[in-house]
Protein backbone atom coordinates (compact mmCIF):
# COMPACT_ATOMS: atom_id res chain seq x y z
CA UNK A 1 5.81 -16.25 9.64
CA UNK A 2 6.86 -15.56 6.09
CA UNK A 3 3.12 -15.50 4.85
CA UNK A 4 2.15 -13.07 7.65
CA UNK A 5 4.97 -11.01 5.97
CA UNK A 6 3.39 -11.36 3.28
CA UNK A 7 0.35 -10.35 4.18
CA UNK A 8 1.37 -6.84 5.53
CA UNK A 9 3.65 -6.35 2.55
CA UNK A 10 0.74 -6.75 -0.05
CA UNK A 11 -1.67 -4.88 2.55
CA UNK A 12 0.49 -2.04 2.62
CA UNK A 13 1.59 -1.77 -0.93
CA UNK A 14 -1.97 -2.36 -2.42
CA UNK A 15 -3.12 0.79 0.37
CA UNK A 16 -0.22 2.68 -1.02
CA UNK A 17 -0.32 2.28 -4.27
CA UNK A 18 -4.76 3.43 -3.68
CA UNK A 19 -3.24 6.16 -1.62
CA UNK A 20 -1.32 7.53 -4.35
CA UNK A 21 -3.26 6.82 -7.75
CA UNK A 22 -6.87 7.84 -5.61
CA UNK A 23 -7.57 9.42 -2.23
CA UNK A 24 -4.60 12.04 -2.39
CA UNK A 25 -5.93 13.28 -5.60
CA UNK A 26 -9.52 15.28 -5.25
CA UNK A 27 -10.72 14.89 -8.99
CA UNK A 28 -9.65 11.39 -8.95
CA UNK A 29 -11.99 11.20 -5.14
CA UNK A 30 -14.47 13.11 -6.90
CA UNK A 31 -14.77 10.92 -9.87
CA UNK A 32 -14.99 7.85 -6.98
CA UNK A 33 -18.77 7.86 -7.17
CA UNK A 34 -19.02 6.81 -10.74
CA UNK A 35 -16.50 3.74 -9.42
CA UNK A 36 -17.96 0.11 -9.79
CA UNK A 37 -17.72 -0.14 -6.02
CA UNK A 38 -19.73 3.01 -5.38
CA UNK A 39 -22.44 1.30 -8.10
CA UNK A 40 -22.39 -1.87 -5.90
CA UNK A 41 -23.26 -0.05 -3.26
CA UNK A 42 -25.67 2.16 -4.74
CA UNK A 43 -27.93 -0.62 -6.03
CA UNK A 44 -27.62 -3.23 -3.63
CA UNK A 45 -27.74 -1.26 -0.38
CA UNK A 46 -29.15 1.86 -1.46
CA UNK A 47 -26.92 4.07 -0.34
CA UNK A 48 -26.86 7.61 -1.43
CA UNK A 49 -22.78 7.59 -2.00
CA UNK A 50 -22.61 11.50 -2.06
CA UNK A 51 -23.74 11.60 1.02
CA UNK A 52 -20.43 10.44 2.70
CA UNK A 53 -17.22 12.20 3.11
CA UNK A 54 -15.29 11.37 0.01
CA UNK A 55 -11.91 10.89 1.46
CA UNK A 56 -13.30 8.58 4.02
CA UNK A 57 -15.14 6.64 1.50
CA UNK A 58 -12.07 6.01 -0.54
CA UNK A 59 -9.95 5.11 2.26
CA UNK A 60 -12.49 2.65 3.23
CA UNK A 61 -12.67 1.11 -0.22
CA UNK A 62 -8.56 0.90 -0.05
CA UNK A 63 -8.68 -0.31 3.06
CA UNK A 64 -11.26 -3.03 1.82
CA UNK A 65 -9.30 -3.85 -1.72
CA UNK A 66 -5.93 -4.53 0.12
CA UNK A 67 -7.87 -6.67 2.45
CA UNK A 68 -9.07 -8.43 -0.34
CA UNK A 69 -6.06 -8.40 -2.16
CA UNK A 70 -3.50 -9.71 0.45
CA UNK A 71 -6.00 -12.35 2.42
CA UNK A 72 -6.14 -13.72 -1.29
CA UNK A 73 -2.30 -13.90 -1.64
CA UNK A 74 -2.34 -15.15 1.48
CA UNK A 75 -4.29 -17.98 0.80
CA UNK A 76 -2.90 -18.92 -2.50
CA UNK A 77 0.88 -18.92 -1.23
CA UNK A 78 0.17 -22.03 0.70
CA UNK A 79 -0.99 -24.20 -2.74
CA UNK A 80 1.49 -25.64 -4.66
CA UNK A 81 0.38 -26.31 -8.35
CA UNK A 82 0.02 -23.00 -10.04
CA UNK A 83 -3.80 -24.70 -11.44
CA UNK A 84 -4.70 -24.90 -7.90
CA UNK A 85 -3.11 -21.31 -7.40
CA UNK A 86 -5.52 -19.85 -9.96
CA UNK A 87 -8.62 -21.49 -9.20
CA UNK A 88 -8.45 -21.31 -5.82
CA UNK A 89 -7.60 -17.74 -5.80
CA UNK A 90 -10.72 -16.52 -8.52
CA UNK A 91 -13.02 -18.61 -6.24
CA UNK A 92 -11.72 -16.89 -2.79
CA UNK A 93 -11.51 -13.47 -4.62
CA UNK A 94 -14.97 -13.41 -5.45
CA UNK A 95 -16.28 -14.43 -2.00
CA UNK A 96 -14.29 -12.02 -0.05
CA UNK A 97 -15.46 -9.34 -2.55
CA UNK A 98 -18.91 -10.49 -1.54
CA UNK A 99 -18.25 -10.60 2.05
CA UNK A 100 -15.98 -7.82 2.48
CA UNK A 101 -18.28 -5.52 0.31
CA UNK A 102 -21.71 -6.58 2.10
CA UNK A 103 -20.17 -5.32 5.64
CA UNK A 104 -19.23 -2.45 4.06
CA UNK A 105 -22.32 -1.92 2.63
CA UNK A 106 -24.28 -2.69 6.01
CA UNK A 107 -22.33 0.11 7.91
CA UNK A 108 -23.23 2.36 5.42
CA UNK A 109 -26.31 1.77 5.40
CA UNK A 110 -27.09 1.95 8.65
CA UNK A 111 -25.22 5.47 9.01
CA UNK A 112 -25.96 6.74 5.10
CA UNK A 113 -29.73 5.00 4.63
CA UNK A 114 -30.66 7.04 1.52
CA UNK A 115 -34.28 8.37 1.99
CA UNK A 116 -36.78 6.01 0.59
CA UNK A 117 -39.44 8.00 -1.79
């Protein structure tokens, strides 16, 4: 129970926290395409970015860094030794990045295929 808490608690704050800092804020939403993510995207699933509604694109990219973010704490809250901790959590960070980002970028592209030249 306590690590479902925890869970929600770092899904929510890390969504709030985006919330704040990025999608309430239009030059900050505007300045989203430039974003590592929205590079990702661009090159690896060739997807023009400017295409989609920028509020919905950031709250899709919050809504896939707190996923990240709290299935990560999740997992590392069950490991002891604070080695393990860190080890464990680079190795599942980077695989949910890949994961999480390569459905994202498969919706996308099948509603935002940028036109091929």
């Amino acid at each position: 129970m306590f690590e479902f808490l925890l869970f929600l608690f770092c899904f929510i704050l890390v969504y709030f926290i985006y919330y704040l800092v990025v999608i309430s804020k239009k030059n900050k939403r505007e300045k989203l395409v430039l974003s590592t993510e929205c590079m990702y995207l661009k090159k690896r699933y060739h997807i023009d970015v400017k295409k989609i509604p920028m509020k919905t694109l950031a709250n899709h990219l919050a809504l896939t860094n707190a996923f990240i973010m709290s299935s990560t704490t999740l997992i590392i809250s069950v490991v002891k030794t604070w080695i393990l901790k860190f080890t464990l959590g680079l190795i599942v960070l980077m695989i949910l990045i890949l994961i999480c980002y390569h459905i994202l970028g498969t919706i996308y592209q099948k509603k935002y295929k940028e036109e091929e030249k």
